[in-house]
PDB file of N, CA and C in Angstrom:
ATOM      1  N   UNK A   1      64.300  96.819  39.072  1.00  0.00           N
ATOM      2  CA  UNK A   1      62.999  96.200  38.959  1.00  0.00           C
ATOM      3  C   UNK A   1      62.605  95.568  40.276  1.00  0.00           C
ATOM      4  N   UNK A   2      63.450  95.305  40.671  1.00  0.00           N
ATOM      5  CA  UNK A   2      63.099  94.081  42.316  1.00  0.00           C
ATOM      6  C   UNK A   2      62.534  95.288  43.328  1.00  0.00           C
ATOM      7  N   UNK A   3      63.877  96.608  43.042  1.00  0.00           N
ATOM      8  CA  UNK A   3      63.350  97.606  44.049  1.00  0.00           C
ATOM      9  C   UNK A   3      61.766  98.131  43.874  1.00  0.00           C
ATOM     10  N   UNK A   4      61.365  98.527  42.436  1.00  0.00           N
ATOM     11  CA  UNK A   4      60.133  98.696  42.642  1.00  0.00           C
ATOM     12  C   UNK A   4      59.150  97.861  42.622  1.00  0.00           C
ATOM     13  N   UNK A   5      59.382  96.565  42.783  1.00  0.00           N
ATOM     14  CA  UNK A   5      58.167  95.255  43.376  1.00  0.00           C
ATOM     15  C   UNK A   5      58.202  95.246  44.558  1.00  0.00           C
ATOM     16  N   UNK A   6      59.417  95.541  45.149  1.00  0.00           N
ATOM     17  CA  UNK A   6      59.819  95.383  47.188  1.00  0.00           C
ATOM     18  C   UNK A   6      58.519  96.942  47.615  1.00  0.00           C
ATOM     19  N   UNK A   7      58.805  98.283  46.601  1.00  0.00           N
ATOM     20  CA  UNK A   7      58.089  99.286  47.327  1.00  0.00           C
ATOM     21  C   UNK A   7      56.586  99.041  46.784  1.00  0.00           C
ATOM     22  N   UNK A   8      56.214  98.712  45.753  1.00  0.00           N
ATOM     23  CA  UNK A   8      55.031  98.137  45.650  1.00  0.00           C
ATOM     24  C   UNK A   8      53.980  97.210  46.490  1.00  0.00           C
ATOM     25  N   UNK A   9      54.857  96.630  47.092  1.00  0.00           N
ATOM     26  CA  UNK A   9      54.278  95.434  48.255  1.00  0.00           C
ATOM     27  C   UNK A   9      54.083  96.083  49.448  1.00  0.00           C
ATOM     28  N   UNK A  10      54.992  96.893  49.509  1.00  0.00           N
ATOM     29  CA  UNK A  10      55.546  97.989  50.468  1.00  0.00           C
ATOM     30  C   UNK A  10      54.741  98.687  51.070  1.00  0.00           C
ATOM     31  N   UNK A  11      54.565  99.402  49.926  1.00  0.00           N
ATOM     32  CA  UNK A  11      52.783 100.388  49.682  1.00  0.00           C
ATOM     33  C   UNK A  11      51.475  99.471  50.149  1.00  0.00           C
ATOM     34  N   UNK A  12      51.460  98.617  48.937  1.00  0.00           N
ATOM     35  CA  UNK A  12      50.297  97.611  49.025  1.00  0.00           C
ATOM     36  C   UNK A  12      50.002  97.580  50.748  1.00  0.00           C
ATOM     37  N   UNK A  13      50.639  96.920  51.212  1.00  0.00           N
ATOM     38  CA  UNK A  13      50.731  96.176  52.581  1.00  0.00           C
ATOM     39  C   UNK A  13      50.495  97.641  53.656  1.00  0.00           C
ATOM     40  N   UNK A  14      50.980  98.602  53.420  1.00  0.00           N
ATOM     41  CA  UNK A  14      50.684  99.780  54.485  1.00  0.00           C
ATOM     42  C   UNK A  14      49.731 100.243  54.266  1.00  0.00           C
ATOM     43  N   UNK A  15      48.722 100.398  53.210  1.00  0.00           N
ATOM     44  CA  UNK A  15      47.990 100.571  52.712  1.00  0.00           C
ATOM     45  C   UNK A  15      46.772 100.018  53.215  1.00  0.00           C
ATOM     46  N   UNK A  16      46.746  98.311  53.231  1.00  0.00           N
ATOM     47  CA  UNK A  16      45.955  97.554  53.595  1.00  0.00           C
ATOM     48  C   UNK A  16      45.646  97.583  55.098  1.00  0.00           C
ATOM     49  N   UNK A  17      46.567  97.989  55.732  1.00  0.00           N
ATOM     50  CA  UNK A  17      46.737  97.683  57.240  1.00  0.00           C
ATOM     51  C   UNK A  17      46.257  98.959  57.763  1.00  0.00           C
ATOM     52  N   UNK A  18      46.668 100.066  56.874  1.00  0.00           N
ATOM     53  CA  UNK A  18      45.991 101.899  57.413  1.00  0.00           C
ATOM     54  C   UNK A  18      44.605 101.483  57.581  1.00  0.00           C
ATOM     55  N   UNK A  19      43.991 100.727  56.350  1.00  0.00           N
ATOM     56  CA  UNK A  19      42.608 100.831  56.206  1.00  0.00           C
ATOM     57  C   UNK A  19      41.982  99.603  57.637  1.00  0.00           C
ATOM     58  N   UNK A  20      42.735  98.747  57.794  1.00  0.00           N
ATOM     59  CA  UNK A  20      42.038  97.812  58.777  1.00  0.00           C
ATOM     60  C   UNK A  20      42.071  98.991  60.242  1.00  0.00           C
ATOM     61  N   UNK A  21      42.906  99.878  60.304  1.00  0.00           N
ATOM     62  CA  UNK A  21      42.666 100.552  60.994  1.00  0.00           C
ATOM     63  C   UNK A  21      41.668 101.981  61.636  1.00  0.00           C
ATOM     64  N   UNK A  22      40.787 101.791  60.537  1.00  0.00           N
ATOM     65  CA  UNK A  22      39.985 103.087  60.416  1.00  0.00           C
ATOM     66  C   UNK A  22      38.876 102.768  61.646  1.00  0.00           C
ATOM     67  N   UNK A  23      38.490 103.597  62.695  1.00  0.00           N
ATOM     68  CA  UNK A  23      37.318 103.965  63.313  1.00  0.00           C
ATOM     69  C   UNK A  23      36.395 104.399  62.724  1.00  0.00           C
ATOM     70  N   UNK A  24      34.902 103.171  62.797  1.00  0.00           N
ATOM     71  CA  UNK A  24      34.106 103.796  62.038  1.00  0.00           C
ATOM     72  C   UNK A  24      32.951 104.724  62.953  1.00  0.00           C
ATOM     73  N   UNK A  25      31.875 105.169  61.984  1.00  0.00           N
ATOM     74  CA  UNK A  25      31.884 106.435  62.274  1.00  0.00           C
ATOM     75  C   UNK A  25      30.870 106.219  63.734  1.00  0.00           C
ATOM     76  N   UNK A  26      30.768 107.242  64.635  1.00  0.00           N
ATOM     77  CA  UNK A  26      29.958 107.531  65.633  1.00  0.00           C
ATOM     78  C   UNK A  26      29.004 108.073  65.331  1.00  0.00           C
ATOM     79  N   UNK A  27      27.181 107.719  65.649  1.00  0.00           N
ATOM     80  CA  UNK A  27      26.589 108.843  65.023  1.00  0.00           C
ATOM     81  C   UNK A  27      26.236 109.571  66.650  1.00  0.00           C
ATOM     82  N   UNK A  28      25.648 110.718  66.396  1.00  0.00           N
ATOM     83  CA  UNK A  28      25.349 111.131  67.330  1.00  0.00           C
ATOM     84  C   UNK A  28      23.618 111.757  67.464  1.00  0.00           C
ATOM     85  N   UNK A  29      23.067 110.181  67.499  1.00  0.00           N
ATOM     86  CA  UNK A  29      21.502 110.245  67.011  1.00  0.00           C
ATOM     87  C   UNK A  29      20.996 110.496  68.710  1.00  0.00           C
ATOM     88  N   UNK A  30      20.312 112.057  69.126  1.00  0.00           N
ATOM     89  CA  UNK A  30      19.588 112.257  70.051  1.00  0.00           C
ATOM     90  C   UNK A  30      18.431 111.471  70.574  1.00  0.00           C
ATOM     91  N   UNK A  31      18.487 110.696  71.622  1.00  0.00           N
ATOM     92  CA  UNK A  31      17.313 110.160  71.735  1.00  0.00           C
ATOM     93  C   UNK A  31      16.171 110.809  72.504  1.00  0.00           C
ATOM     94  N   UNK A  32      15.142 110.784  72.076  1.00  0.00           N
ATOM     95  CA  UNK A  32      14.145 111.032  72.895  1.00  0.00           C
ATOM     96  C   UNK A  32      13.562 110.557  74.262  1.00  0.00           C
ATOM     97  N   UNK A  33      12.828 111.764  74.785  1.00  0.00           N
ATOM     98  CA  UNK A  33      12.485 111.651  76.010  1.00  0.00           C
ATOM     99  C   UNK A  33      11.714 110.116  75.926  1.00  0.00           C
ATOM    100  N   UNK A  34      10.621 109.297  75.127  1.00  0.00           N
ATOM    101  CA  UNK A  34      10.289 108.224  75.184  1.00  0.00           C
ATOM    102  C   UNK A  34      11.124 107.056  75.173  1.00  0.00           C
ATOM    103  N   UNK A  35      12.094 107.575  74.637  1.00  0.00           N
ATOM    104  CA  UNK A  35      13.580 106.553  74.156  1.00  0.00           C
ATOM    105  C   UNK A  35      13.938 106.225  75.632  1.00  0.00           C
ATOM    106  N   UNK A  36      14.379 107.281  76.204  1.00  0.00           N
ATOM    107  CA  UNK A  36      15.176 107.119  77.463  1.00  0.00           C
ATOM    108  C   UNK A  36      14.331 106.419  78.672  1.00  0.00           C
ATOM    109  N   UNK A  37      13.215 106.796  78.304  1.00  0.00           N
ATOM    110  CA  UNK A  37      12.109 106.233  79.446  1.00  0.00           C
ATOM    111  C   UNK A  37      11.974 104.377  79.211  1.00  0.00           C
ATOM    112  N   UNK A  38      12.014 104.284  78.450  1.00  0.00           N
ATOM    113  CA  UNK A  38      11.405 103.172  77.696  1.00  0.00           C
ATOM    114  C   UNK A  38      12.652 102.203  77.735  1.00  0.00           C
ATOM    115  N   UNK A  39      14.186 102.827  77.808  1.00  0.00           N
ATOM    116  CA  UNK A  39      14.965 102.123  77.724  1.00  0.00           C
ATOM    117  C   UNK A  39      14.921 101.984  79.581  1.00  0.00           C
ATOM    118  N   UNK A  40      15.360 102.987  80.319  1.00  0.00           N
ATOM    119  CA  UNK A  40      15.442 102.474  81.678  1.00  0.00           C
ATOM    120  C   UNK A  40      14.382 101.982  82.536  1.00  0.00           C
ATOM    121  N   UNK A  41      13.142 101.896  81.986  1.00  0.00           N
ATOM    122  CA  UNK A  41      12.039 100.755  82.263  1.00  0.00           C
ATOM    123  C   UNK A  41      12.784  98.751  82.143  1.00  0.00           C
ATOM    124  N   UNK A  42      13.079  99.023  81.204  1.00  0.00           N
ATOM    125  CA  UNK A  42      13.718  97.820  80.036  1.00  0.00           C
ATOM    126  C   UNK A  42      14.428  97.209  81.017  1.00  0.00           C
ATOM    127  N   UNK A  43      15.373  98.302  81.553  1.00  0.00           N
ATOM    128  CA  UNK A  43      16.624  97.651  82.426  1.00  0.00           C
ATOM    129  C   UNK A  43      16.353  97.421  84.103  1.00  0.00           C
ATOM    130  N   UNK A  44      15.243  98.357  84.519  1.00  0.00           N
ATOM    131  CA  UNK A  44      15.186  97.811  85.654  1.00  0.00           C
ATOM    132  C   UNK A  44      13.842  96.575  85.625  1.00  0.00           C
ATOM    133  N   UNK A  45      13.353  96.673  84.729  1.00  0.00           N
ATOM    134  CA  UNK A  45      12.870  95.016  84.528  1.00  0.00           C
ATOM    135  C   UNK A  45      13.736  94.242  84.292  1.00  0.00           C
ATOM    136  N   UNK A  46      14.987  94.093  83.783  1.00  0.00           N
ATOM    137  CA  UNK A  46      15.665  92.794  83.426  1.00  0.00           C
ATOM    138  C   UNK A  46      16.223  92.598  84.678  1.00  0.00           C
ATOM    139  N   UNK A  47      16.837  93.777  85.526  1.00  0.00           N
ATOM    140  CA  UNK A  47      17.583  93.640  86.497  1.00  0.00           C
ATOM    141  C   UNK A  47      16.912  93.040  87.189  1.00  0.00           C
ATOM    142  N   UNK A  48      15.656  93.506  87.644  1.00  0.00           N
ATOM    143  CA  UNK A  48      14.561  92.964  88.529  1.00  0.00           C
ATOM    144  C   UNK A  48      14.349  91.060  88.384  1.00  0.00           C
ATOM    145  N   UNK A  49      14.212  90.877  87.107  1.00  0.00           N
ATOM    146  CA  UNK A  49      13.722  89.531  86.377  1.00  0.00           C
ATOM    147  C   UNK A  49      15.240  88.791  86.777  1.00  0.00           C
ATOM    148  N   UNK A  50      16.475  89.195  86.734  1.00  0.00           N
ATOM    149  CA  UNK A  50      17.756  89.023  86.852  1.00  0.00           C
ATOM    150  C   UNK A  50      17.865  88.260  88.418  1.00  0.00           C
ATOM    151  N   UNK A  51      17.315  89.247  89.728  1.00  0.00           N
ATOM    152  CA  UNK A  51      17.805  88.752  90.401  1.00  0.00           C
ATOM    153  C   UNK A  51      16.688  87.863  91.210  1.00  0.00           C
ATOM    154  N   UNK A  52      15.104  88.095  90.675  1.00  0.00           N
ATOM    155  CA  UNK A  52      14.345  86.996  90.947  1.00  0.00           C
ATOM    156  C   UNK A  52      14.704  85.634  90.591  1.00  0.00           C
ATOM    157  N   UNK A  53      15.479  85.174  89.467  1.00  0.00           N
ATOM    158  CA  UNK A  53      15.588  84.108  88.921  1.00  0.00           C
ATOM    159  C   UNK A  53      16.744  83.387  89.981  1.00  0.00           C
ATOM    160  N   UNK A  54      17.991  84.429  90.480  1.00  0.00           N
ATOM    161  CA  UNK A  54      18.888  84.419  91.375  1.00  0.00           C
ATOM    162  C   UNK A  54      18.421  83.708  92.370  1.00  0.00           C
ATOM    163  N   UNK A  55      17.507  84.121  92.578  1.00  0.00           N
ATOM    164  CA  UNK A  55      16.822  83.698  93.708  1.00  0.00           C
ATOM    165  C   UNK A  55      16.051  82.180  93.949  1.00  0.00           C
ATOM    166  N   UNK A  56      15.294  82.302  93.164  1.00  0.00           N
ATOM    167  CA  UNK A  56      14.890  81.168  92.597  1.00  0.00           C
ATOM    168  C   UNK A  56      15.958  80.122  92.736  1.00  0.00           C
ATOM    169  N   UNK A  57      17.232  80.230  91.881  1.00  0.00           N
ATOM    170  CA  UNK A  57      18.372  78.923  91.570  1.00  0.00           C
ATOM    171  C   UNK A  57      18.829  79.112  93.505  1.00  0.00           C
ATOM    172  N   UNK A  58      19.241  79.661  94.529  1.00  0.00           N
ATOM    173  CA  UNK A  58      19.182  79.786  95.222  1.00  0.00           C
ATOM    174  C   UNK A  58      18.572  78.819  96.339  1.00  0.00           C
ATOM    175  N   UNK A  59      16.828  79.508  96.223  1.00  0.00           N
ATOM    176  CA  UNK A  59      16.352  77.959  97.013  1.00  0.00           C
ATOM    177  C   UNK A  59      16.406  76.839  96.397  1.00  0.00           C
ATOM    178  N   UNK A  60      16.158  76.877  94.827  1.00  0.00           N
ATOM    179  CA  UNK A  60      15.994  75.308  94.785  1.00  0.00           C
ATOM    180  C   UNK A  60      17.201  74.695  95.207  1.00  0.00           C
ATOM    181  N   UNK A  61      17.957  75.238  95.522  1.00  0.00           N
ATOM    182  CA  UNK A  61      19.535  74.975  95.999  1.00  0.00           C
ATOM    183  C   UNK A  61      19.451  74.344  97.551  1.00  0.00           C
ATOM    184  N   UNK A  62      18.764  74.820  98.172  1.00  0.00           N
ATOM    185  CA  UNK A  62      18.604  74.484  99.460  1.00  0.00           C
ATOM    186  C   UNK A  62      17.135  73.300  99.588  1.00  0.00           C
ATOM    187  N   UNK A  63      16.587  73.190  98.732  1.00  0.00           N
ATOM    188  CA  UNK A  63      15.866  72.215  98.376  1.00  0.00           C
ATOM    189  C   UNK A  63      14.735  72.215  99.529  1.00  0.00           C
ATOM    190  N   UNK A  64      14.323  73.310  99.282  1.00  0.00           N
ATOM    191  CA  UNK A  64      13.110  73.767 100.120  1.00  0.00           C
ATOM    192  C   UNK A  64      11.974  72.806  99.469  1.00  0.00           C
ATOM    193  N   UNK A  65      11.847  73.153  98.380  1.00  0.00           N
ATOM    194  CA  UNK A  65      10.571  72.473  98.072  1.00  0.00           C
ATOM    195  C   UNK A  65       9.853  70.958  98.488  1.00  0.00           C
ATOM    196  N   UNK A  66      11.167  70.401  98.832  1.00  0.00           N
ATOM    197  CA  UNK A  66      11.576  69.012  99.123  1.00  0.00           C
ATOM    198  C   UNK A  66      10.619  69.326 100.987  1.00  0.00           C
ATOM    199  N   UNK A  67      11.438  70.189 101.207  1.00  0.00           N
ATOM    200  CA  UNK A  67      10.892  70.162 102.977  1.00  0.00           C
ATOM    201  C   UNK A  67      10.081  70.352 102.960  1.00  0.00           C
ATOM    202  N   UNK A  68       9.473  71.208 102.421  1.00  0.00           N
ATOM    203  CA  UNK A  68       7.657  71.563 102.208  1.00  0.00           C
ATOM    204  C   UNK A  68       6.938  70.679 102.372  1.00  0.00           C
ATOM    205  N   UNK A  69       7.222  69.535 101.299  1.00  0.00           N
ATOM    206  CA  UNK A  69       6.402  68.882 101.032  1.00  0.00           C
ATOM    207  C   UNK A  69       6.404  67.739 102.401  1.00  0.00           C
ATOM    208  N   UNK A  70       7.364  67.240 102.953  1.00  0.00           N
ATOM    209  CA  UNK A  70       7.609  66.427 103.699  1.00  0.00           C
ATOM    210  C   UNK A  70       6.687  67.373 105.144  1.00  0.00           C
ATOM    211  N   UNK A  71       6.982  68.357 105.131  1.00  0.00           N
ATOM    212  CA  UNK A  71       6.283  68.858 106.134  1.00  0.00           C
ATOM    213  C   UNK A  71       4.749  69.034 106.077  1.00  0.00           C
ATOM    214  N   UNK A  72       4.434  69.085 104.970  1.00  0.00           N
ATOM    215  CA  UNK A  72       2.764  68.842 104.792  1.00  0.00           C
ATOM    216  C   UNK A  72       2.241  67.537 104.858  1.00  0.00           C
ATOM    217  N   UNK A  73       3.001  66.606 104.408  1.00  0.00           N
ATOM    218  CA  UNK A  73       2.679  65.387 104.852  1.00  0.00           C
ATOM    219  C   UNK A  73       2.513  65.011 105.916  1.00  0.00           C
ATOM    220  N   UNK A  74       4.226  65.206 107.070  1.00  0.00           N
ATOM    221  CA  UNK A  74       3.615  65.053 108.583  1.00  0.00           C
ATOM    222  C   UNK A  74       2.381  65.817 109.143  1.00  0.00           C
ATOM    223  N   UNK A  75       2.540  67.004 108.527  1.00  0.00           N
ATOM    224  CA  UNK A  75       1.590  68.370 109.463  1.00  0.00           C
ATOM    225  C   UNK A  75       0.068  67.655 108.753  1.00  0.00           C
ATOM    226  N   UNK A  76      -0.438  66.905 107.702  1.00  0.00           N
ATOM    227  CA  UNK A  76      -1.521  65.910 107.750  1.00  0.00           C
ATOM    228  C   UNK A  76      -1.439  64.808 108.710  1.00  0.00           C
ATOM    229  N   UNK A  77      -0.689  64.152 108.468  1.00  0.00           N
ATOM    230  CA  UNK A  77      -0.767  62.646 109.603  1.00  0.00           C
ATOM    231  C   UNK A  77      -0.964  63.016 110.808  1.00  0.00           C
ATOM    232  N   UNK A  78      -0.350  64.427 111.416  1.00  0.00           N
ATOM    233  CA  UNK A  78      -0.966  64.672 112.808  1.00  0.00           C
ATOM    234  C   UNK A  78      -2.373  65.446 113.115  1.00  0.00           C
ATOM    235  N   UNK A  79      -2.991  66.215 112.024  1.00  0.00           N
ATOM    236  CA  UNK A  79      -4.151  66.873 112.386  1.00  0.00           C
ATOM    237  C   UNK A  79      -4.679  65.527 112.120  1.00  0.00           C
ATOM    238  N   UNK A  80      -4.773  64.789 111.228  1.00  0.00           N
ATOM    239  CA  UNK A  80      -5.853  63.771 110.772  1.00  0.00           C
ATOM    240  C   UNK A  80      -5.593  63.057 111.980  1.00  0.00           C
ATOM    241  N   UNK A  81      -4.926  62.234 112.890  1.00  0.00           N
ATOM    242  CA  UNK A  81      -4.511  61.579 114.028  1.00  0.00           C
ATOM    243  C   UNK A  81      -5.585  62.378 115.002  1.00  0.00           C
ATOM    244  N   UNK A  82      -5.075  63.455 116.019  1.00  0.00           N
ATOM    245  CA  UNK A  82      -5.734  64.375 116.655  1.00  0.00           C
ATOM    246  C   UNK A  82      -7.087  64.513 116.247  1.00  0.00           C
ATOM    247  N   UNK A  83      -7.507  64.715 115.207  1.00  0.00           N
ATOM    248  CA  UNK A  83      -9.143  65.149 114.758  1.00  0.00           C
ATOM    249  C   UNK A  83      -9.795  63.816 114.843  1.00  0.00           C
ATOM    250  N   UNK A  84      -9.394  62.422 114.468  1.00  0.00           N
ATOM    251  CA  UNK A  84     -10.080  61.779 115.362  1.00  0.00           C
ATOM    252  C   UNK A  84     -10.236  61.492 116.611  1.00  0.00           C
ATOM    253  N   UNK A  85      -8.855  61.964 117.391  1.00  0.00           N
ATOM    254  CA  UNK A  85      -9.103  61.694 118.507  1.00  0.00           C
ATOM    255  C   UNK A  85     -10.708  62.698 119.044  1.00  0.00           C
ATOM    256  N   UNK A  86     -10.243  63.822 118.676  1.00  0.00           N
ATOM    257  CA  UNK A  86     -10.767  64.916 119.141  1.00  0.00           C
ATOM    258  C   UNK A  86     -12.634  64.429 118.860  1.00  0.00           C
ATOM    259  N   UNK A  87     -12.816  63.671 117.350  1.00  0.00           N
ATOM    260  CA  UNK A  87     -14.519  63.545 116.562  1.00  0.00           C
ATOM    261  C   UNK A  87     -14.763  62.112 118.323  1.00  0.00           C
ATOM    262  N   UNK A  88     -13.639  60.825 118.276  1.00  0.00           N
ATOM    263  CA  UNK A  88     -13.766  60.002 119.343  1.00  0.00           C
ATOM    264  C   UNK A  88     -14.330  60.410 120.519  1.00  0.00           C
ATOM    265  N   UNK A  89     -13.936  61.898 120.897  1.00  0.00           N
ATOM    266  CA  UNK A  89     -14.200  62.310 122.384  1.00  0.00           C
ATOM    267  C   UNK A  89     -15.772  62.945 122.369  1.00  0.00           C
ATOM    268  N   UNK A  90     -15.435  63.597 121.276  1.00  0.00           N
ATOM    269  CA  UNK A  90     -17.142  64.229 121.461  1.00  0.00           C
ATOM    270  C   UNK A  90     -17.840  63.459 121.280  1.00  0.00           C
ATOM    271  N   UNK A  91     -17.306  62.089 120.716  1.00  0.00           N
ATOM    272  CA  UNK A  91     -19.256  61.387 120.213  1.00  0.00           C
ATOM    273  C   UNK A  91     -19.140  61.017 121.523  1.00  0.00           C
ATOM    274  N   UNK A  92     -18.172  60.232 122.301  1.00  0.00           N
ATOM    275  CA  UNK A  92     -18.830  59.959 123.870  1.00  0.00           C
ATOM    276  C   UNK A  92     -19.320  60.504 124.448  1.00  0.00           C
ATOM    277  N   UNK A  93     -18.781  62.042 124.451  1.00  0.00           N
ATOM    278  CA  UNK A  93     -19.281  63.677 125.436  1.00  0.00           C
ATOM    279  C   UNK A  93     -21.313  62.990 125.154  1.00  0.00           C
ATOM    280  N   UNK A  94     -21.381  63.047 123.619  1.00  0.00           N
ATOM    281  CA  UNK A  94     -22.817  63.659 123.646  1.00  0.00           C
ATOM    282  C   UNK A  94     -23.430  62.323 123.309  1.00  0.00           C
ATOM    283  N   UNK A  95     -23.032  61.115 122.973  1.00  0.00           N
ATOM    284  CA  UNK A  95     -23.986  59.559 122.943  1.00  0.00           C
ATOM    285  C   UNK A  95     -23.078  58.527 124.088  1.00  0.00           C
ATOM    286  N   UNK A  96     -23.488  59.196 125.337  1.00  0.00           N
ATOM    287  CA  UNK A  96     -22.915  58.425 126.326  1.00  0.00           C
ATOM    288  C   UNK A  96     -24.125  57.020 126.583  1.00  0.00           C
ATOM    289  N   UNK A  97     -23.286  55.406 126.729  1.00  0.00           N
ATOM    290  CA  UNK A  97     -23.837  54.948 127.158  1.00  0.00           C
ATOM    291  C   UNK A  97     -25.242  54.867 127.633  1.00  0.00           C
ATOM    292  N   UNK A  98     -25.889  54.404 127.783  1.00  0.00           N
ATOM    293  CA  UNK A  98     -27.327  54.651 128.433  1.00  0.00           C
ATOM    294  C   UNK A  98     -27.631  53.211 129.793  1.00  0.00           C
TER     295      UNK A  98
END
């Protein structure tokens, strides 16, 4: 009796483990010419979108935006400086003294 509960389990258990082993099935669904188009559109947009973003984390990395701005600020304080000098000179040029 023990022997046929030991091959019962035996079974059971090889049984269970054949089946965790099954490959399921492959289909082999043809895709169409729109399929294929439509998919490698897909991918060289992501790739594309992929390494713009790269790019992106990149400068803000170098913290460009930061210099920009600091540089528009000076590059104002000196035209605005200069352009009066420059409005100063002409009003003398043309309302000189009398």
């Amino acid at each position: 009796m023990n022997k046929l509960l030991v091959i019962t389990v035996l079974v059971a258990l090889l049984a269970l483990s054949a089946e965790s082993f099954r490959v399921p099935r492959q289909t082999n669904e043809e895709q169409g010419t729109l399929t294929k188009i439509t998919d490698t559109v897909k991918s060289y947009y992501d790739g594309a979108v992929n390494t713009a973003s790269g790019y992106l984390e990149s400068i803000k990395g170098l913290k460009l935006e930061e210099k920009a701005k600091n540089l528009y600020s000076d590059t104002t304080t000196v035209v605005t400086t200069y352009a009066g000098i420059l409005q100063d000179q002409l009003y003398h040029i043309f309302y000189q003294p009398q």
